[in-house]
Protein backbone atom coordinates (compact mmCIF):
# COMPACT_ATOMS: atom_id res chain seq x y z
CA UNK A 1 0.00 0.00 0.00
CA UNK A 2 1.49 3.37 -0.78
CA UNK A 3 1.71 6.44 1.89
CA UNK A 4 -0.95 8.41 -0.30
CA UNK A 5 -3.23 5.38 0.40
CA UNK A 6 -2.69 4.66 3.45
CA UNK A 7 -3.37 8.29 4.28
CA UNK A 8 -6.75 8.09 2.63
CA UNK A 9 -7.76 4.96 4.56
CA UNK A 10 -6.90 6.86 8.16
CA UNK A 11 -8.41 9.83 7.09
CA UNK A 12 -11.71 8.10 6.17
CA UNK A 13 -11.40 6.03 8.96
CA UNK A 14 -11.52 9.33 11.07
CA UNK A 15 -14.64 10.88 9.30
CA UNK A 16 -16.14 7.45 10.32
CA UNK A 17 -15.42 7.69 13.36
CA UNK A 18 -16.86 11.08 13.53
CA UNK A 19 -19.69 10.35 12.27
CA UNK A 20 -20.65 7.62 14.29
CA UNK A 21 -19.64 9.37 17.51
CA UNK A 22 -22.28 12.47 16.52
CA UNK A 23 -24.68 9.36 16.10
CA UNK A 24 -23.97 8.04 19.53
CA UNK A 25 -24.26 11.68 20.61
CA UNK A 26 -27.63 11.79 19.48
CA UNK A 27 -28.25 8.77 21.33
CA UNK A 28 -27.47 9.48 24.23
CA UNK A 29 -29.19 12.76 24.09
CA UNK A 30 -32.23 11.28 22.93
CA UNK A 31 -32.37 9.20 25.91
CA UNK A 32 -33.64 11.61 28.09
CA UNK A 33 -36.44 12.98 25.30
CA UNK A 34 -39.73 12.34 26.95
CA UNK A 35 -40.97 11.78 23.35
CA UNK A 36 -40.70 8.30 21.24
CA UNK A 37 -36.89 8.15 20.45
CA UNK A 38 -36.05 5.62 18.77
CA UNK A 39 -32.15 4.31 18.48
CA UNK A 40 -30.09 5.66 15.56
CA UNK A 41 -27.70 3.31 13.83
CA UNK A 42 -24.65 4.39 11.81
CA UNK A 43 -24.53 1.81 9.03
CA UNK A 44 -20.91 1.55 7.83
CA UNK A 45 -19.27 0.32 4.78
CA UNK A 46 -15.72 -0.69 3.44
CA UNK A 47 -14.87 1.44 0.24
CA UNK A 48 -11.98 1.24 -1.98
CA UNK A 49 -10.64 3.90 0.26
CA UNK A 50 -11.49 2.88 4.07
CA UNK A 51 -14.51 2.95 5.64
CA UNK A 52 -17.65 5.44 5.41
CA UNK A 53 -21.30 5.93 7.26
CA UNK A 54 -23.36 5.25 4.14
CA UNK A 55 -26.57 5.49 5.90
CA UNK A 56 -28.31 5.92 8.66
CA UNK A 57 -31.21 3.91 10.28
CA UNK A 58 -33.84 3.49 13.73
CA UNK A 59 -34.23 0.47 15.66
CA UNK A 60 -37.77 -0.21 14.74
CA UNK A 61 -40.43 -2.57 15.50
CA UNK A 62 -43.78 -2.25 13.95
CA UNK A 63 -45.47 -5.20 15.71
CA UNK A 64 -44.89 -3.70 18.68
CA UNK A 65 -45.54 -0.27 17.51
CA UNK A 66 -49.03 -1.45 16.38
CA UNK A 67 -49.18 -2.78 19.86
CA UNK A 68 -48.87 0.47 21.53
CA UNK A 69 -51.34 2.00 19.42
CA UNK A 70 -53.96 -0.04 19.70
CA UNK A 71 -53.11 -0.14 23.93
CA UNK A 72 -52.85 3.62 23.93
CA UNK A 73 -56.21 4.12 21.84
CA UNK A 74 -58.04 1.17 24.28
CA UNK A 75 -57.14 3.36 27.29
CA UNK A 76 -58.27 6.01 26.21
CA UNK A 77 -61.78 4.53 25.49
CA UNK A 78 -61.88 3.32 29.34
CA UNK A 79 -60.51 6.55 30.63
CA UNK A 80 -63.26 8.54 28.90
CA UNK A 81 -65.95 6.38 30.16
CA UNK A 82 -64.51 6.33 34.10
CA UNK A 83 -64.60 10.10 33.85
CA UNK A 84 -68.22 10.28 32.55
CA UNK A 85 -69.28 7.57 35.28
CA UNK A 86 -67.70 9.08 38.05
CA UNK A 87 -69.07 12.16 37.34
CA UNK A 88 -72.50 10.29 37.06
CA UNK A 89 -72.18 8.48 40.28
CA UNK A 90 -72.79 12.31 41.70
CA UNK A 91 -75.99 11.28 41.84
CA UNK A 92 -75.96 9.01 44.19
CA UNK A 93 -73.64 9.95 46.53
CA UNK A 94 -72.13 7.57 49.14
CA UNK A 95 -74.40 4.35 49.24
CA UNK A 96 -72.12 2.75 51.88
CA UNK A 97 -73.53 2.65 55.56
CA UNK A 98 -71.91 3.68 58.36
CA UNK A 99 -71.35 1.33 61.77
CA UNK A 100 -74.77 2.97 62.80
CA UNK A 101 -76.22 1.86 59.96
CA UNK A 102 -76.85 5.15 58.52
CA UNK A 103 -76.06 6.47 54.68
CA UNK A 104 -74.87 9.79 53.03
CA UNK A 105 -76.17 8.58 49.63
CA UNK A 106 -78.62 11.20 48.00
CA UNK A 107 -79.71 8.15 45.01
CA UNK A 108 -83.44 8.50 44.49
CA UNK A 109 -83.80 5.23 46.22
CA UNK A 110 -82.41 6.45 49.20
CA UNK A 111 -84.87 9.56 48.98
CA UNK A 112 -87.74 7.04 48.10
CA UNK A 113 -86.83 4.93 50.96
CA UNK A 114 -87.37 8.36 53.00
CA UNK A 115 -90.55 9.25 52.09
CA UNK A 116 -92.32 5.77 52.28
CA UNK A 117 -91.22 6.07 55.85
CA UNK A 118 -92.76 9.45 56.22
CA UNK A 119 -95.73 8.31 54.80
CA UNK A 120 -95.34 5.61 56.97
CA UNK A 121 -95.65 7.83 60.08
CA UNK A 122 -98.38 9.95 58.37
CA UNK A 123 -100.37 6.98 58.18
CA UNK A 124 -99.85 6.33 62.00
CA UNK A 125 -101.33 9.75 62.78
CA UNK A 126 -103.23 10.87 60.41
CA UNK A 127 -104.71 13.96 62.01
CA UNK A 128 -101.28 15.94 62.57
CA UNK A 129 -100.62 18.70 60.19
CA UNK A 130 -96.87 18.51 61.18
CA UNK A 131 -96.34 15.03 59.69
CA UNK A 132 -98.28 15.48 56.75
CA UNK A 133 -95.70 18.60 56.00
CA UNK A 134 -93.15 16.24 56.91
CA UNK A 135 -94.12 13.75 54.32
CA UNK A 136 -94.85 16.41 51.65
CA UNK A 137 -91.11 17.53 52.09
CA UNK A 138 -90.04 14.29 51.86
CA UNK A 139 -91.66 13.84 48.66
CA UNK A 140 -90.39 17.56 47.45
CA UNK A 141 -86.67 16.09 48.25
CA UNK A 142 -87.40 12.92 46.04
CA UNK A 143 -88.59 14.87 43.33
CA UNK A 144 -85.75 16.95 43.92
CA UNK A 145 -83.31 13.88 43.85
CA UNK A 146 -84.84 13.18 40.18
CA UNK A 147 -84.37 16.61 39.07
CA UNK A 148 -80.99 17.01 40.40
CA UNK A 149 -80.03 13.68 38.82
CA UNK A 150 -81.19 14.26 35.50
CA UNK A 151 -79.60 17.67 35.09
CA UNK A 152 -76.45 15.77 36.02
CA UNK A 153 -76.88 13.60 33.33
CA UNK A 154 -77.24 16.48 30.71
CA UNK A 155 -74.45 17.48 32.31
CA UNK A 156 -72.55 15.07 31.38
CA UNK A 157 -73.59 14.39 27.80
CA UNK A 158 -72.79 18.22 27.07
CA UNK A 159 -69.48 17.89 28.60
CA UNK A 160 -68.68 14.94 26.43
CA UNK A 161 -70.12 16.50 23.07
CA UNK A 162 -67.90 19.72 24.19
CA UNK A 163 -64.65 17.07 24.13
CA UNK A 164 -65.64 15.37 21.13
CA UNK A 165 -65.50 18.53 19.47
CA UNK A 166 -62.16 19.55 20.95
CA UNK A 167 -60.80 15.77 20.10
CA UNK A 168 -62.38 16.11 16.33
CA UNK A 169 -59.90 19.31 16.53
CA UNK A 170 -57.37 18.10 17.68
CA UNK A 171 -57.15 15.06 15.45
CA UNK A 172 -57.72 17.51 12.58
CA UNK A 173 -54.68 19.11 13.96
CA UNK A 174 -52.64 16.02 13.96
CA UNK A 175 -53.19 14.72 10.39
CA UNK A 176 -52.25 17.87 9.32
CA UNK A 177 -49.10 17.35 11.26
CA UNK A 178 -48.71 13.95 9.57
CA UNK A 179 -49.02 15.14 6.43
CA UNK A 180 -46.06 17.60 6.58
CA UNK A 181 -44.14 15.26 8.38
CA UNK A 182 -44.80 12.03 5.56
CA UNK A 183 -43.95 13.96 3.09
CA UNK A 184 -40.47 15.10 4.59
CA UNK A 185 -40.10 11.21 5.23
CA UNK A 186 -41.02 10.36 1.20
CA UNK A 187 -38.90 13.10 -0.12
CA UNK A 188 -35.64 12.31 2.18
CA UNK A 189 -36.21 8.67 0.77
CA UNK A 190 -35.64 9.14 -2.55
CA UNK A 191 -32.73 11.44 -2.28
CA UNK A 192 -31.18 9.04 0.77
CA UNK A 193 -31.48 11.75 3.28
CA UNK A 194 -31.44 11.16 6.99
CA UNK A 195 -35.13 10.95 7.63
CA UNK A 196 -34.93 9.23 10.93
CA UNK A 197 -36.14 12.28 13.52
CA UNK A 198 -38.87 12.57 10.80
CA UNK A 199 -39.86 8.95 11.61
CA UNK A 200 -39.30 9.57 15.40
CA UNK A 201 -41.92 12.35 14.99
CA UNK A 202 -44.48 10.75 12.97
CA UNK A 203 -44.52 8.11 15.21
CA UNK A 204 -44.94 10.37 17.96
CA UNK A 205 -48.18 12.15 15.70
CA UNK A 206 -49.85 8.29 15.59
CA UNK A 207 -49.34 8.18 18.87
CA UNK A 208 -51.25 11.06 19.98
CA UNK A 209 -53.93 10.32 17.30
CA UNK A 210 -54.45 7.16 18.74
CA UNK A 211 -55.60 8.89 22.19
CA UNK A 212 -58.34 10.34 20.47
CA UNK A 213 -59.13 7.35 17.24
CA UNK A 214 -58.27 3.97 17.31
CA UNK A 215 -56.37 3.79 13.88
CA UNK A 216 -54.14 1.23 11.78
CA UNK A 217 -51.38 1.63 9.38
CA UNK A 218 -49.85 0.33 6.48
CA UNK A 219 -46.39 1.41 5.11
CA UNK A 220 -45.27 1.42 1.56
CA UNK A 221 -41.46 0.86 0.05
CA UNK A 222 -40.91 4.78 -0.49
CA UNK A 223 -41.65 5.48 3.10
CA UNK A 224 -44.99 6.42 2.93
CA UNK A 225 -47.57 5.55 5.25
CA UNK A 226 -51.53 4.99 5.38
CA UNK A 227 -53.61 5.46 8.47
CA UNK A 228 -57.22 3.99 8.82
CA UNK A 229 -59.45 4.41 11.86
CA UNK A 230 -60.14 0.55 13.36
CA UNK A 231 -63.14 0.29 11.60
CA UNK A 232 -61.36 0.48 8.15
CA UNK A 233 -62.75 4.52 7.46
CA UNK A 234 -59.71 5.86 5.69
CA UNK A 235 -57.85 9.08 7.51
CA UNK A 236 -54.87 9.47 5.49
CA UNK A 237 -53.99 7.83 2.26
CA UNK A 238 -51.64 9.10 -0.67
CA UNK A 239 -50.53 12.15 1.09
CA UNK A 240 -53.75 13.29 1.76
CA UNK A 241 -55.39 13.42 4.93
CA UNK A 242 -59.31 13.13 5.27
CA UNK A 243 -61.34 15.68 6.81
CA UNK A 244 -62.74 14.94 10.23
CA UNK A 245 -66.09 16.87 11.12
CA UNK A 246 -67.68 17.63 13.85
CA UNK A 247 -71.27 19.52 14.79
CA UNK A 248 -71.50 20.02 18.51
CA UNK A 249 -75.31 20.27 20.23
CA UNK A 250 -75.48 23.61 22.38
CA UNK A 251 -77.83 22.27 24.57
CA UNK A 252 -78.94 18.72 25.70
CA UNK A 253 -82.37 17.67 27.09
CA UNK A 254 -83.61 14.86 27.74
CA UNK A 255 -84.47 12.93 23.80
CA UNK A 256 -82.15 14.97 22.24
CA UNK A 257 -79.33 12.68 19.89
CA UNK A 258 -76.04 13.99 19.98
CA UNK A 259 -74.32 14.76 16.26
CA UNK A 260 -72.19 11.48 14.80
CA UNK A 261 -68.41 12.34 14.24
CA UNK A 262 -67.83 11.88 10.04
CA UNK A 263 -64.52 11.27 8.09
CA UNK A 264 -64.85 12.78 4.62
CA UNK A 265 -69.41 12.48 4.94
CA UNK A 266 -69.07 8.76 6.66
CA UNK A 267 -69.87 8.86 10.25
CA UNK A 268 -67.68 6.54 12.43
CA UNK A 269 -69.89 7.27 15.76
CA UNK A 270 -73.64 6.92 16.25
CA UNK A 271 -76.55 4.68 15.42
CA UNK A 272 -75.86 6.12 12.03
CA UNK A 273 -72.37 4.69 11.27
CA UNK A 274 -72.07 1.65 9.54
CA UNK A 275 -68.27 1.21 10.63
CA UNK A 276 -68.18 2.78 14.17
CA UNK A 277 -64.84 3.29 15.61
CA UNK A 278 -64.24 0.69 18.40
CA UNK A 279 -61.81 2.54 20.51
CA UNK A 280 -59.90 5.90 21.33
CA UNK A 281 -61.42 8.77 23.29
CA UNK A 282 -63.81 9.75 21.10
CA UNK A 283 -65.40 6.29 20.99
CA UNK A 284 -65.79 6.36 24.93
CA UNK A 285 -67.24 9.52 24.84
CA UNK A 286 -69.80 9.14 22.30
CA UNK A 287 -71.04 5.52 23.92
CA UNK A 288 -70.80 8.26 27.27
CA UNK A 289 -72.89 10.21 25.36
CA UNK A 290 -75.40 8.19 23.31
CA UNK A 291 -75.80 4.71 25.27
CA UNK A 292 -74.83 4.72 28.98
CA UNK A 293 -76.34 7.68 29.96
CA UNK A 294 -79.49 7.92 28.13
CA UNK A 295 -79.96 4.80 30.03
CA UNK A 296 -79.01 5.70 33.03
CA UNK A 297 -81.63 8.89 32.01
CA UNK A 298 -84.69 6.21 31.17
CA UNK A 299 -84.08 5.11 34.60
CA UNK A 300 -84.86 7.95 35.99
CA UNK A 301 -87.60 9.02 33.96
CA UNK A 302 -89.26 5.37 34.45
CA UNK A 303 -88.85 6.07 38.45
CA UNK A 304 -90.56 9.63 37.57
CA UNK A 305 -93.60 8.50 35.26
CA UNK A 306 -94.24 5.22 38.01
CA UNK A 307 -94.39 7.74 41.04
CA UNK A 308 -96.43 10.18 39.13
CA UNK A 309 -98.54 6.99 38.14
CA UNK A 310 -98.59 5.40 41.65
CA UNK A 311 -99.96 8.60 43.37
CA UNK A 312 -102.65 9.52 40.82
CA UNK A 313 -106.06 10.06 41.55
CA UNK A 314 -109.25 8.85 40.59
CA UNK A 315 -112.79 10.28 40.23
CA UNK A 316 -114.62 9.19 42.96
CA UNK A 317 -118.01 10.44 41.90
CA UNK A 318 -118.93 10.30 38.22
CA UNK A 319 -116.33 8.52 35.74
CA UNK A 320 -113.52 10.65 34.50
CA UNK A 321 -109.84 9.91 33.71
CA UNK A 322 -107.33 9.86 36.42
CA UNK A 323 -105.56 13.27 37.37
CA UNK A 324 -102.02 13.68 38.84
CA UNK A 325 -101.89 13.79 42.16
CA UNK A 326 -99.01 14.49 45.04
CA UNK A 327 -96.33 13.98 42.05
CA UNK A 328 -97.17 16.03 38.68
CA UNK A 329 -95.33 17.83 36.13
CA UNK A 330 -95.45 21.81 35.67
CA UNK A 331 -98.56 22.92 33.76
CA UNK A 332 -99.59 19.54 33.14
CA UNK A 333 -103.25 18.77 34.65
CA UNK A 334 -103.24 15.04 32.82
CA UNK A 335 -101.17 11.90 33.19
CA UNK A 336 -98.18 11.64 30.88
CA UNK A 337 -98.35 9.25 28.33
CA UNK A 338 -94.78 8.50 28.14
CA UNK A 339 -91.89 9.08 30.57
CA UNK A 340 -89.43 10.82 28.22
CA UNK A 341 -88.32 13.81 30.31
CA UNK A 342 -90.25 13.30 33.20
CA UNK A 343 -87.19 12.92 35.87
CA UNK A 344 -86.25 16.45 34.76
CA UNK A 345 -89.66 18.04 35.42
CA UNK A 346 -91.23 16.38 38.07
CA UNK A 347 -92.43 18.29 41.19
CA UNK A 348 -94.68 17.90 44.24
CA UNK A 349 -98.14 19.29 43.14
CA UNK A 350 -98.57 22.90 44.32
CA UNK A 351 -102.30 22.29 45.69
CA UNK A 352 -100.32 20.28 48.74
CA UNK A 353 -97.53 21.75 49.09
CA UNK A 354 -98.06 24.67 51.93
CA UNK A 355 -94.68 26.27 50.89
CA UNK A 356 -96.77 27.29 48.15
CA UNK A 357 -99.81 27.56 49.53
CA UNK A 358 -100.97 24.50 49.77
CA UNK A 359 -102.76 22.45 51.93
CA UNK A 360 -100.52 18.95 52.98
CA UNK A 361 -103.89 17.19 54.47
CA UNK A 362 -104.73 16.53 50.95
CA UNK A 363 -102.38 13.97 50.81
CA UNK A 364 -104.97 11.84 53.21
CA UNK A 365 -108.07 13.17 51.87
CA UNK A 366 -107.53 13.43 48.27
CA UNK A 367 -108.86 16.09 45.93
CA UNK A 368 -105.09 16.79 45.04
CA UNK A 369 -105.87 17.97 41.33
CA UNK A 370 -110.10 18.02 40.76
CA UNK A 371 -109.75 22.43 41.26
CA UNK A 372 -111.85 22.01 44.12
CA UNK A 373 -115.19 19.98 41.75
CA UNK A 374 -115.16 17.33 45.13
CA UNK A 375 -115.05 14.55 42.66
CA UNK A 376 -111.60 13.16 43.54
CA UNK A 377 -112.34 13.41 47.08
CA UNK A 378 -111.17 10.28 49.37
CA UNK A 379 -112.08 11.51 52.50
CA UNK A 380 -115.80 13.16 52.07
CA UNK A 381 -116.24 13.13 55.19
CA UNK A 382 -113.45 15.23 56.11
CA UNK A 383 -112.45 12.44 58.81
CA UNK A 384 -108.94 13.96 60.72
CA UNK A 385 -108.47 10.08 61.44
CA UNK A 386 -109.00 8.85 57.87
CA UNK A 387 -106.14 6.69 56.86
CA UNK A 388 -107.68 4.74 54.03
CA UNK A 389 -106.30 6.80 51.24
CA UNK A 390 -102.39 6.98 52.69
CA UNK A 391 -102.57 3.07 53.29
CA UNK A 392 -103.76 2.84 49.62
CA UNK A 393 -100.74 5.13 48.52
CA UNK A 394 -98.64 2.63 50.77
CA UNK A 395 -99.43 -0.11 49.11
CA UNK A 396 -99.40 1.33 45.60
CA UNK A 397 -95.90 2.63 46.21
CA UNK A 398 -94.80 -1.13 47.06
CA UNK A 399 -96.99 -2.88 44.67
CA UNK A 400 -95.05 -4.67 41.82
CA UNK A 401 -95.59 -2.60 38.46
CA UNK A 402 -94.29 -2.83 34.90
CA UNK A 403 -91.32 -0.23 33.51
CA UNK A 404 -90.05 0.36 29.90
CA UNK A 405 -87.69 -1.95 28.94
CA UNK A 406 -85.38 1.63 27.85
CA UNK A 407 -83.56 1.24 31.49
CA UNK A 408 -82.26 -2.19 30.70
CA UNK A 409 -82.62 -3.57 33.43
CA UNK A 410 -85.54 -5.09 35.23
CA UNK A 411 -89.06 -4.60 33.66
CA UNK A 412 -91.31 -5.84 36.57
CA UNK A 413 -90.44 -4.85 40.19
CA UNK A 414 -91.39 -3.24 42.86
CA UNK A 415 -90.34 1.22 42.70
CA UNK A 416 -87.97 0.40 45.59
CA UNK A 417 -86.77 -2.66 43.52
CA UNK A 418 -86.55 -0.63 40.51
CA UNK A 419 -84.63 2.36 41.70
CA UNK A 420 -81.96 -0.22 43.64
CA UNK A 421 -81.27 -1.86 40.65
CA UNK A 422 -80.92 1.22 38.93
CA UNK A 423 -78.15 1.95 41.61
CA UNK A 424 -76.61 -1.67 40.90
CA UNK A 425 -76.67 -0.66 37.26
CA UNK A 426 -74.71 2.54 37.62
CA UNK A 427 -72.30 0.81 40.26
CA UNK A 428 -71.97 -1.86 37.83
CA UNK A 429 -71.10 0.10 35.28
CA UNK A 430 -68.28 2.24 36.93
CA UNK A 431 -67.07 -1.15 38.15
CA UNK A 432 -66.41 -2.64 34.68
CA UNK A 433 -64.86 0.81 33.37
CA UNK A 434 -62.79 0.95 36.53
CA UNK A 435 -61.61 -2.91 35.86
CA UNK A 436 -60.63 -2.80 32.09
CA UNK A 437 -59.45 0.71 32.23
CA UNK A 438 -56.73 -0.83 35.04
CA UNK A 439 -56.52 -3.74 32.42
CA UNK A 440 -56.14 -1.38 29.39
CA UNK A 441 -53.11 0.90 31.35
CA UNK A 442 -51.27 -2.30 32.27
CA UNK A 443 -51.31 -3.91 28.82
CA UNK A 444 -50.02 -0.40 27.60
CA UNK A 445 -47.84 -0.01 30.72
CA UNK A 446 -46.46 -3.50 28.92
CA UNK A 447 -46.23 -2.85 25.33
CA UNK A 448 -44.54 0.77 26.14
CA UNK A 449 -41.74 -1.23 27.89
CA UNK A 450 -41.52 -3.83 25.44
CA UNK A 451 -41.09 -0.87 22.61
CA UNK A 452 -38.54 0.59 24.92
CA UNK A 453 -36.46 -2.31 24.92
CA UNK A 454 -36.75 -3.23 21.53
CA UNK A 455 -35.96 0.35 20.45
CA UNK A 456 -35.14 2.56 22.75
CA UNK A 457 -31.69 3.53 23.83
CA UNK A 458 -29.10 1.60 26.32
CA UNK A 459 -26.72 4.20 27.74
CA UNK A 460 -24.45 1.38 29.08
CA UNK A 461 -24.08 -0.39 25.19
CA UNK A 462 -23.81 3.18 24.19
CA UNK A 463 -21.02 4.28 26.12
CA UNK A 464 -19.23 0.81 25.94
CA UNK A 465 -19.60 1.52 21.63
CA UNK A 466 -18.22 5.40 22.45
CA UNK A 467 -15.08 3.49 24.66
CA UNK A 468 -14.60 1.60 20.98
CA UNK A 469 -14.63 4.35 18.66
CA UNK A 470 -12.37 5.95 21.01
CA UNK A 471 -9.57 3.12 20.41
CA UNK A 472 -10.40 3.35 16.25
CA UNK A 473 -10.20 7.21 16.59
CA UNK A 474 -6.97 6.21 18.56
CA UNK A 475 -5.57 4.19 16.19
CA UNK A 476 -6.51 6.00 12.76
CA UNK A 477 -4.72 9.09 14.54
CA UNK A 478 -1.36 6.64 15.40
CA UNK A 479 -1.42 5.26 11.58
CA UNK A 480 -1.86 9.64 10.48
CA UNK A 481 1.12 9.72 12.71
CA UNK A 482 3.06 6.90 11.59
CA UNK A 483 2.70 7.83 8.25
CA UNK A 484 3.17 11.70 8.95
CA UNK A 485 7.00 10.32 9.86
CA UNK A 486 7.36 8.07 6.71
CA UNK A 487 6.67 11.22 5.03
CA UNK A 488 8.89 13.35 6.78
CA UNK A 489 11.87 10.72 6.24
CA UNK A 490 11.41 10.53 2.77
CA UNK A 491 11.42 14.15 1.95
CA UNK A 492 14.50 14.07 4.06
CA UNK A 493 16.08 10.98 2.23
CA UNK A 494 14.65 12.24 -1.10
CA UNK A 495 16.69 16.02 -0.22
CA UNK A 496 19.76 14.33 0.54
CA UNK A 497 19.90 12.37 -2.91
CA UNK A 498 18.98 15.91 -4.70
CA UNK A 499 22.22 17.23 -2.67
């Protein structure tokens, strides 16, 4: 080998070296980056000349990659449906008992419970004003209860419409994102650029898309990439990213359908969608939205339109239709005929209510809604000792009765039966989110540390690669000096000939 060559294999061997130490750099740096690093490899080949970085690549692993997706998107779903159910489970406050066996919980059947023992005690003394109020107030706190509850609700359906909207944003946000960010990745391909922070990011992009959309990819030679929600709905596809839309509802009542999420006119939420998305945090939301608390709403309303039902009145004189009696709706003077909306609006009648004017003894005598005609009249008599009508409430109030199979749960039961099992329901509920949402964090607790160890970075193997570049930095530098003295001789040897 001549000294000219031998220089040129040193020297290349030092721009090797270089570059693989700013790779190691990077490394080492990227370590601590909170974001998905991945590790960067200096791929090195022997030219006619030495050795040069030809390339550089990631550790990658798209198995598990797909993993963490799909984990990431799954707890999200869970997370989104916790939230909503805690929040729900406001309206029922603390059902455990204390060692005196009293409860803090404000449920409806705790406040139903309440006032069948007040009417209880009105029914043992039937001639004192005091109780009767008593019972009256009890009733005004159960109707209360239902109000309170089903605002709650609505509550909660806005609140996830108002994040669906932010998420449909967001994700909007992120394609766009992707977009810039594939086509950096495509372009650096084909001119052998190093495109491997682009990759780092985009993976990072899919990442945070998956929080809000389940989604699935496919990659192509030229580095470019596909995404499609879980369903199959395409989001991104030829370097074009689909439009995600949103409408949000200002206001919800009970009835009202919150607006379906679409992807280019196809919706991938509500009864609508003919490929739903399965998971992500929009797809716990909307089944917040749309299906668990509507139900938990029909619950309610059934409890509502059953009380209303159990305490109506009936003509006593000539035949008429029954009238609401200590439970009504405002400005309504008829029995509903369905129970949409009734937990929202029901309230103690104002004719026996004496906060309002009203006289409480109606409760035993009747006459609760007939505008004083006499013909719904129990107690004609005007009896103070009359009990007949409040043991008749009694045993309406714990007679078994049919509900609308909308609750989803039991359709024959007793009102206390009915409004337990709509607490079972609700607890049931939270307890299933609460158990796969713990199941859905430790599978993506897993995968996360499996894609760390398949890609991530090892600071020991790093440093103990920096300790060998050190001795080929080492010994390129000896052979620059060895042949820095060859050179030196020979231009001596060469001036002594000339002399």
């Amino acid at each position: 080998m001549s000294l000219s060559s031998a220089a040129l294999t040193a020297k290349s061997g030092l721009a090797a070296v270089a570059a693989e130490t700013s790779i190691l750099s990077r490394n080492i740096s990227g370590n601590a980056d909170t974001a998905v690093y991945s590790r960067k490899i200096a791929n090195v080949a022997t030219t006619s000349t030495g050795a040069q970085v030809v390339s550089v690549t990631r550790a990658a692993n798209q198995a598990v990659f797909e993993n963490v997706l799909s984990s990431t998107a799954a707890a999200a779903t869970q997370s989104a449906l916790s939230s909503g159910l805690d929040s729900l489970n406001q309206t029922i406050g603390d059902i455990s008992s204390d060692s005196s066996g009293s409860s803090n919980s404000s449920s409806p059947a705790a406040m139903l419970s309440a006032f069948a023992n007040a009417l209880q005690s009105y029914e043992a003394q039937p001639s004192d004003s005091s109780v009767a109020a008593t019972a009256i107030s009890s009733a005004k706190a159960l109707a209360s209860a239902l109000n309170s509850a089903s605002g709650t609700i609505q509550s909660v359906r806005g609140q996830a419409d108002s994040t669906i909207a932010t998420d449909v944003q967001t994700v909007n946000s992120l394609l766009s994102q992707f977009t810039t960010l594939n086509r950096e990745i495509v372009n650096g391909s084909a001119t052998g650029s190093d495109v491997t922070d682009a990759l780092d990011q985009r993976d990072q992009v899919l990442t945070e898309l998956s929080k809000n959309i389940g989604i699935i990819t496919t990659n192509n030679p030229n580095g470019d990439m596909s995404i499609y929600t879980d369903s199959g709905v395409t989001l991104f596809q030829g370097g074009v990213a689909r439009s995600v839309s949103f409408k949000q509802t200002n206001t919800f009542a009970d009835g009202v359908v919150g607006n379906a999420v679409y992807v280019d006119g196809t919706p991938i939420t509500g009864a609508s969608a003919a490929m739903p998305i399965a998971s992500g945090g929009i797809a716990g939301l909307a089944t917040l939205r749309d299906d668990v608390a509507p139900t938990y709403q029909a619950q309610l309303d059934n409890i509502a339109n059953a009380l209303i039902g159990a305490f109506a009145e009936s003509s006593q004189a000539t035949a008429g239709p029954d009238l609401p009696g200590l439970f009504t709706t405002s400005g309504s003077n008829a029995l509903p005929t369905n129970a949409t909306g009734l937990a929202a609006n029901i309230m103690v009648n104002p004719s026996v209510d004496p906060s309002r004017g009203g006289n409480a003894d109606l409760l035993r005598d009747g006459g609760i809604s007939d505008s004083g005609s006499g013909d719904y009249v129990y107690n004609s008599s005007g009896d103070a000792s009359y009990t007949s009508r409040i043991s008749q409430l009694i045993d309406k109030l714990g007679a078994t009765r049919s509900f609308s199979s909308t609750g989803e749960i039991t359709t024959s039961t007793t009102l206390s039966g009915y409004a337990t099992g709509s607490i079972s329901w609700l607890e049931s509920q939270r307890s299933q989110a609460a158990s796969q949402g713990s199941y859905q964090d430790t599978l993506l607790s897993t995968a996360t540390t499996a894609m760390s160890n398949s890609t991530g970075v090892n600071l020991d193997n790093e440093m103990s690669k920096m300790l060998d570049l050190e001795q080929a930095y080492s010994a390129s530098a000896k052979l620059i000096t060895a042949i820095d003295s060859m050179f030196n001789a020979f231009m001596t040897d060469l001036g002594s000939i000339q002399a």
